[in-house]
Protein backbone atom coordinates (compact mmCIF):
# COMPACT_ATOMS: atom_id res chain seq x y z
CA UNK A 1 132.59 155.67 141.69
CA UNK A 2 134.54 158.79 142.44
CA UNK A 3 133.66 162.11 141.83
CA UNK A 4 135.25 165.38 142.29
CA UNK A 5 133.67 168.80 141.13
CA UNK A 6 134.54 172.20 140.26
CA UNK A 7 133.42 174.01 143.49
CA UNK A 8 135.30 170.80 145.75
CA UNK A 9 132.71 168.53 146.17
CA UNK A 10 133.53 164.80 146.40
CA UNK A 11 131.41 162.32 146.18
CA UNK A 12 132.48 157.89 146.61
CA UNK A 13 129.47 155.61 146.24
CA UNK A 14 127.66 153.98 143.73
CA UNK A 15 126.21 155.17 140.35
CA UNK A 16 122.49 156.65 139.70
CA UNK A 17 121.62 154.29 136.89
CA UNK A 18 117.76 154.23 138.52
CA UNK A 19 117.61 158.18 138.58
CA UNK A 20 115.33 159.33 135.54
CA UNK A 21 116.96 162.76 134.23
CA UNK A 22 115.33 164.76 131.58
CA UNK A 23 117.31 166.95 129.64
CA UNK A 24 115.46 169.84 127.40
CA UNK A 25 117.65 171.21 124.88
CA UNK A 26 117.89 172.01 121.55
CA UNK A 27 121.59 172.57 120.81
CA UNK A 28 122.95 169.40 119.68
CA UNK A 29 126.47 170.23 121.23
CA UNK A 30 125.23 170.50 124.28
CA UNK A 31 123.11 167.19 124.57
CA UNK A 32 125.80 165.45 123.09
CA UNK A 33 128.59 167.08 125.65
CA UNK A 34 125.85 166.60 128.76
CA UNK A 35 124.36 163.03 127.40
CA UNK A 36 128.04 161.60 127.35
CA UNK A 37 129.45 163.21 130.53
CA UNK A 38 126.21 161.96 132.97
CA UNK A 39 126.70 158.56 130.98
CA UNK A 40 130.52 158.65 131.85
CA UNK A 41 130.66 159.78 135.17
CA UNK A 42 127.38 158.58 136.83
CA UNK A 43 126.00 155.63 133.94
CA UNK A 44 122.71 157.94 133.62
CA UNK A 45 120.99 157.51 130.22
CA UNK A 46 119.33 161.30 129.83
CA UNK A 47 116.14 161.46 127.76
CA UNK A 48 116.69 164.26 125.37
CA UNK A 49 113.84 166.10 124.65
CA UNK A 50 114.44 169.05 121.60
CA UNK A 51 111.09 171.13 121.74
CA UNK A 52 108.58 171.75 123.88
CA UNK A 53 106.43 168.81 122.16
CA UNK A 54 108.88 166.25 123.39
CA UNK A 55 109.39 167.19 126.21
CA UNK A 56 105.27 167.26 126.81
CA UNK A 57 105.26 163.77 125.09
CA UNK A 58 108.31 162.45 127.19
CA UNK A 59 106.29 163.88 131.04
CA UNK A 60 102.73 161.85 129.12
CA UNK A 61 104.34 158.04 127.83
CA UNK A 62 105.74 156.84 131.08
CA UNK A 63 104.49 156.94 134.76
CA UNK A 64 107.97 156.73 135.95
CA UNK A 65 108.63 159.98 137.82
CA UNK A 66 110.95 162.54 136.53
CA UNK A 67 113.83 162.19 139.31
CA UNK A 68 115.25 165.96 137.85
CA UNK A 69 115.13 167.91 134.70
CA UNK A 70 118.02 170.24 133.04
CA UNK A 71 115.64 172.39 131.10
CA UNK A 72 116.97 175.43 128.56
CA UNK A 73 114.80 178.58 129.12
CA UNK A 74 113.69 179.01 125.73
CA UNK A 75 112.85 175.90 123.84
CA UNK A 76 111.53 175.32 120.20
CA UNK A 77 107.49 175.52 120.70
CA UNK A 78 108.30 177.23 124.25
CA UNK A 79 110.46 180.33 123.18
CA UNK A 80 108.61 182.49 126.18
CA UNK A 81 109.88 180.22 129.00
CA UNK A 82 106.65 177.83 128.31
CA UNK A 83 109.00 174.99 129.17
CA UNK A 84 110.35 176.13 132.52
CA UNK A 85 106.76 177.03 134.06
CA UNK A 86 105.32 173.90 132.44
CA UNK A 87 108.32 171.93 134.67
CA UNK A 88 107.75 173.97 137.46
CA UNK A 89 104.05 173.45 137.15
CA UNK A 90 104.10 169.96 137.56
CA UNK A 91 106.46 169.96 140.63
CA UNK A 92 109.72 168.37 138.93
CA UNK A 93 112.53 169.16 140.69
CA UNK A 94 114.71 171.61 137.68
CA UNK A 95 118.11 172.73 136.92
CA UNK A 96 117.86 175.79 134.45
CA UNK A 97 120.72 175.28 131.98
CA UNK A 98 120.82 178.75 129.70
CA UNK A 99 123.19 181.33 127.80
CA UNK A 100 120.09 184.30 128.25
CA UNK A 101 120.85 185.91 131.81
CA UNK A 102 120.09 189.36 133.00
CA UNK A 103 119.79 190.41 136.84
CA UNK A 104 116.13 190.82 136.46
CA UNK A 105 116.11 187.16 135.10
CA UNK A 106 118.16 185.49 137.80
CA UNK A 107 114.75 187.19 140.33
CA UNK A 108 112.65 185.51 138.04
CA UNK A 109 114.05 181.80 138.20
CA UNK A 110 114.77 182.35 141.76
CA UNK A 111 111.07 182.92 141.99
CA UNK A 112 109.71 179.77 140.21
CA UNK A 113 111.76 177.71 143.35
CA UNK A 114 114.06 175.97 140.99
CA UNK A 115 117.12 173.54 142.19
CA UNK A 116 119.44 175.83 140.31
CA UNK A 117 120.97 177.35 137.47
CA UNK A 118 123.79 177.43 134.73
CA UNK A 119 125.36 179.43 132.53
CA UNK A 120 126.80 178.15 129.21
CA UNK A 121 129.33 180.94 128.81
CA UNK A 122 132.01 179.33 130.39
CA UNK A 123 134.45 175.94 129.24
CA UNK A 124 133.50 174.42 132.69
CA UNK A 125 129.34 174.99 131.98
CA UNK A 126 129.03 171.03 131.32
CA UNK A 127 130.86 170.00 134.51
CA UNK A 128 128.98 172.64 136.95
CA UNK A 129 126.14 170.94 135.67
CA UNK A 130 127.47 167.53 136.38
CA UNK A 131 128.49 168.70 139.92
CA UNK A 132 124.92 170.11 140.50
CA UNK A 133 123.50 166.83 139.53
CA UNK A 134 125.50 165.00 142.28
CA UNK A 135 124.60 167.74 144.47
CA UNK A 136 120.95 166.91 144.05
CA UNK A 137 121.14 163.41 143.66
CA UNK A 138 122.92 162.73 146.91
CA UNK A 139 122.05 165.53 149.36
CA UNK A 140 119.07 163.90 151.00
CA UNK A 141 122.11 161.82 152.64
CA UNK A 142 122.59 165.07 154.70
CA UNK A 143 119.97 166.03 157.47
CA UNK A 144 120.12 170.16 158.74
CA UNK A 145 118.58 171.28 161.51
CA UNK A 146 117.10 174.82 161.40
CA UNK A 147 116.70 176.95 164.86
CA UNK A 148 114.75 180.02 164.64
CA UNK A 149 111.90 181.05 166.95
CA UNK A 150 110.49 182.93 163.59
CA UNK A 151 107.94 180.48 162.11
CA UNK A 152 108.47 182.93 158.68
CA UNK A 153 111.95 182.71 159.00
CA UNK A 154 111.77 178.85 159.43
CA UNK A 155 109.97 177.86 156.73
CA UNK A 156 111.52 180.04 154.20
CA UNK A 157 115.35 178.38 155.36
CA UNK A 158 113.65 174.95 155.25
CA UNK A 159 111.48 175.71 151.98
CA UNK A 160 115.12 176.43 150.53
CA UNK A 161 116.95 173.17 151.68
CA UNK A 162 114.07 170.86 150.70
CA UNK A 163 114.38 172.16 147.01
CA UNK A 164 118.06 171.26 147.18
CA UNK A 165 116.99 167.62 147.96
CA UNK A 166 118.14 167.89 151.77
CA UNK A 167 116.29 166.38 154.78
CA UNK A 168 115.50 169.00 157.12
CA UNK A 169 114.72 169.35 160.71
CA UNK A 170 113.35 172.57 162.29
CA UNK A 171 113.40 174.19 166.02
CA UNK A 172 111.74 176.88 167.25
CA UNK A 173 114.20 177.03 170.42
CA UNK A 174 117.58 176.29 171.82
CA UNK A 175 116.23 173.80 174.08
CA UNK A 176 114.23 172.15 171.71
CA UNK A 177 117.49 171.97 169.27
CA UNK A 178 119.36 170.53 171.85
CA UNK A 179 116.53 167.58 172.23
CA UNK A 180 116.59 166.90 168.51
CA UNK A 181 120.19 166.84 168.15
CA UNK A 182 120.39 164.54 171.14
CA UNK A 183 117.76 161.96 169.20
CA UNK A 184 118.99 162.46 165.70
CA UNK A 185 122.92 161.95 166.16
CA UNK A 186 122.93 162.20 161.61
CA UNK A 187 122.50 165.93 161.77
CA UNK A 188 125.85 167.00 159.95
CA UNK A 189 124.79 170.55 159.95
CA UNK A 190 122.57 173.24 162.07
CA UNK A 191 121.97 176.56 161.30
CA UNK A 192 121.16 178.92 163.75
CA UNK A 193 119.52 182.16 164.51
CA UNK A 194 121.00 184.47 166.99
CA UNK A 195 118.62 186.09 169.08
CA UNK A 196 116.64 183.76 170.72
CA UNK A 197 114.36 184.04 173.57
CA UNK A 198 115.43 181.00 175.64
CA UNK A 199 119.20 180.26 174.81
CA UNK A 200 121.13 182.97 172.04
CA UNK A 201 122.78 181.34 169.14
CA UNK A 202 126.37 182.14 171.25
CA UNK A 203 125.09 179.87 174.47
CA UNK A 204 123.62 177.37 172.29
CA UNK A 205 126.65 176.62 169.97
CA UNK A 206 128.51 176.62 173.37
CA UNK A 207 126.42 174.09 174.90
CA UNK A 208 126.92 171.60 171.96
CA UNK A 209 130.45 171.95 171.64
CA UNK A 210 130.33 170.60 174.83
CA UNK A 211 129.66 167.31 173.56
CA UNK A 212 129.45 167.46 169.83
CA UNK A 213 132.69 168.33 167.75
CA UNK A 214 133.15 170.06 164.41
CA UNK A 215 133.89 167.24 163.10
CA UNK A 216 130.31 165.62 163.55
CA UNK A 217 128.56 168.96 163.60
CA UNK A 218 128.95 171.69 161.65
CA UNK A 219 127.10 175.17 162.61
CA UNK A 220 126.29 178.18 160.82
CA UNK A 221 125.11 181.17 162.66
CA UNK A 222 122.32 183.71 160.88
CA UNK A 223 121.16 187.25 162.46
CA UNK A 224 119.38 189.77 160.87
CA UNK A 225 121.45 192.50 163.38
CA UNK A 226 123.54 195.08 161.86
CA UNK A 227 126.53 194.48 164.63
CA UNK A 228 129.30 193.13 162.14
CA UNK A 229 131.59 191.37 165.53
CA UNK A 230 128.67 189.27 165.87
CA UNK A 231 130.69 186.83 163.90
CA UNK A 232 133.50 186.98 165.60
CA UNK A 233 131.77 186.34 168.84
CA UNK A 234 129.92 183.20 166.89
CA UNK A 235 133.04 182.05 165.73
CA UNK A 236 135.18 182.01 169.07
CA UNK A 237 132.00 180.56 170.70
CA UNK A 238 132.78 177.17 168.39
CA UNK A 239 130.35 178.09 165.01
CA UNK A 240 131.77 177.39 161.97
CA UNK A 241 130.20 180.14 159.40
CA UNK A 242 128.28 183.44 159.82
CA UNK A 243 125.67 184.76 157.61
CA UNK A 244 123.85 188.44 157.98
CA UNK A 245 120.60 188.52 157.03
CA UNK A 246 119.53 189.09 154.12
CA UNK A 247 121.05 186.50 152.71
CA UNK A 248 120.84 185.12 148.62
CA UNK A 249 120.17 182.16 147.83
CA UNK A 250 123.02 181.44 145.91
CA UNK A 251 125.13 182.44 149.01
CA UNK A 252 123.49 180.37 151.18
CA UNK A 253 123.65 177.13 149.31
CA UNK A 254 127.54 177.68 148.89
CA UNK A 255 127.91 177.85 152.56
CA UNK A 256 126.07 175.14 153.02
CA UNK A 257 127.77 172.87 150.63
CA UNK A 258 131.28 174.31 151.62
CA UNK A 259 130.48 173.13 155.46
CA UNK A 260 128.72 169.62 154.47
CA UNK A 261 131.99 169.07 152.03
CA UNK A 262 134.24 169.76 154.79
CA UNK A 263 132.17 167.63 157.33
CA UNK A 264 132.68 164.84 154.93
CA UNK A 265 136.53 165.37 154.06
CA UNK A 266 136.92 165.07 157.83
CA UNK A 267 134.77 161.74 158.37
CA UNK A 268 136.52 160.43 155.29
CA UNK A 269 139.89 161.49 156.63
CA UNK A 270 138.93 159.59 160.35
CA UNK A 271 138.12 156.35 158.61
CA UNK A 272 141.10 156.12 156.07
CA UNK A 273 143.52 156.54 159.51
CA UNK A 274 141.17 154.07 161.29
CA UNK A 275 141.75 151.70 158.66
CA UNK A 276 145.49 152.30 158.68
């Protein structure tokens, strides 16, 4: 199967017949438009569910886990957001699919830690969907390593990746990176604080493009400074992306798909010359 989305992504490999998606929404255009485009481009049968009792009924009659669930934010039975915190509550991973958005809304979801969100008021809401499916279905092939000697700021960057279905390794030093990297040669991507106690971002980007190429490895550099050359100095040091603190989430994610999408354009660009 091929499969290439709005934002770039590509994706070659086999379908997701086995992944159980759960789809709550109460438009019939929409579950017909989503039900036939997951069917057509991945073979995935989605379980409609059109209230709030369905979709209650549909988590109780099978002990199958729910592998994701595309859930509209108000729901017949559920018209205060019962659906979303009832999804959230049981820990199943959820794409928010909705035509209600307001700033103080997009806080809100951000807040209830789910995968991600759509908006229907576009022609292309149906295949951002699709490509956020993929996304999720096939990001635990990527593992990112996190460097930050803040424990805080650690968790909260792995907390993040681990909701978008990645594997995720963490350092709290440059020398520590550098042994991780060393035993896990799969790590496509490491994002890095700056200012470190033992080795700085700059030294330890240096030190791996010693060995490790941008086409293996990409790196993203993150620092909370106000000191806007800082990435220019990351960048000419061998990084491939620069981030200032604070960061959104939405941001984030897109710089981390843009640099795992390139990493694989690159690898799949290697093996098609190999071959010829």
């Amino acid at each position: 199967m091929a499969f290439l989305g709005i934002s770039g992504m590509q994706y070659s490999g086999g379908m997701f017949a086995d992944a159980r998606i759960v789809l709550a929404e109460d438009s019939n255009v929409f579950t017909s438009m989503i039900g036939s485009r997951l069917k057509e481009l991945f073979d995935i049968d989605v379980e409609i569910c059109r209230n709030f009792e369905e979709l209650q009924l549909c988590y109780d009659k099978s002990t199958d886990p729910i592998t994701l669930a595309i859930s509209n934010i108000n729901l017949p039975g559920a018209e205060n957001g019962e659906a979303l915190e009832y999804l959230v509550d049981l820990s199943i991973p959820t794409i928010v699919f909705t035509g209600t958005f307001q700033a103080g809304m997009r806080d809100k979801l951000m807040a209830k830690d789910i995968v991600d969100y759509i908006l229907k008021d576009n022609v292309f809401a149906v295949d951002l969907l699709a490509e956020s499916i993929c996304r999720f279905l096939t990001n635990h092939r990527h593992h990112v390593l996190i460097v930050d000697d803040s424990p805080t700021a650690r968790a909260l960057l792995s907390s993040r990746l681990k909701r978008y279905n990645f594997r995720v390794s963490t350092a709290e030093s440059g020398l520590k990176a550098l042994e991780i990297l060393k035993a896990n040669r799969d790590i496509g991507l490491m994002v890095t604080d700056y200012n470190m106690p033992d080795i700085d971002g700059f030294e330890l980007t240096r030190r791996i493009r010693a060995s490790i190429g941008s086409h293996e490895l990409r790196i993203i550099g993150v620092s909370s400074s106000s000191n806007r050359l800082l990435s220019a100095r990351f960048l000419k040091a061998g990084g491939n992306d620069f981030m200032l603190r604070p960061f959104i989430d939405e941001e984030f994610y897109c710089r981390v798909n843009q640099n795992l999408d390139t990493l694989l354009q690159i690898k799949s660009m290697h093996t098609q010359q190999a071959v010829a």
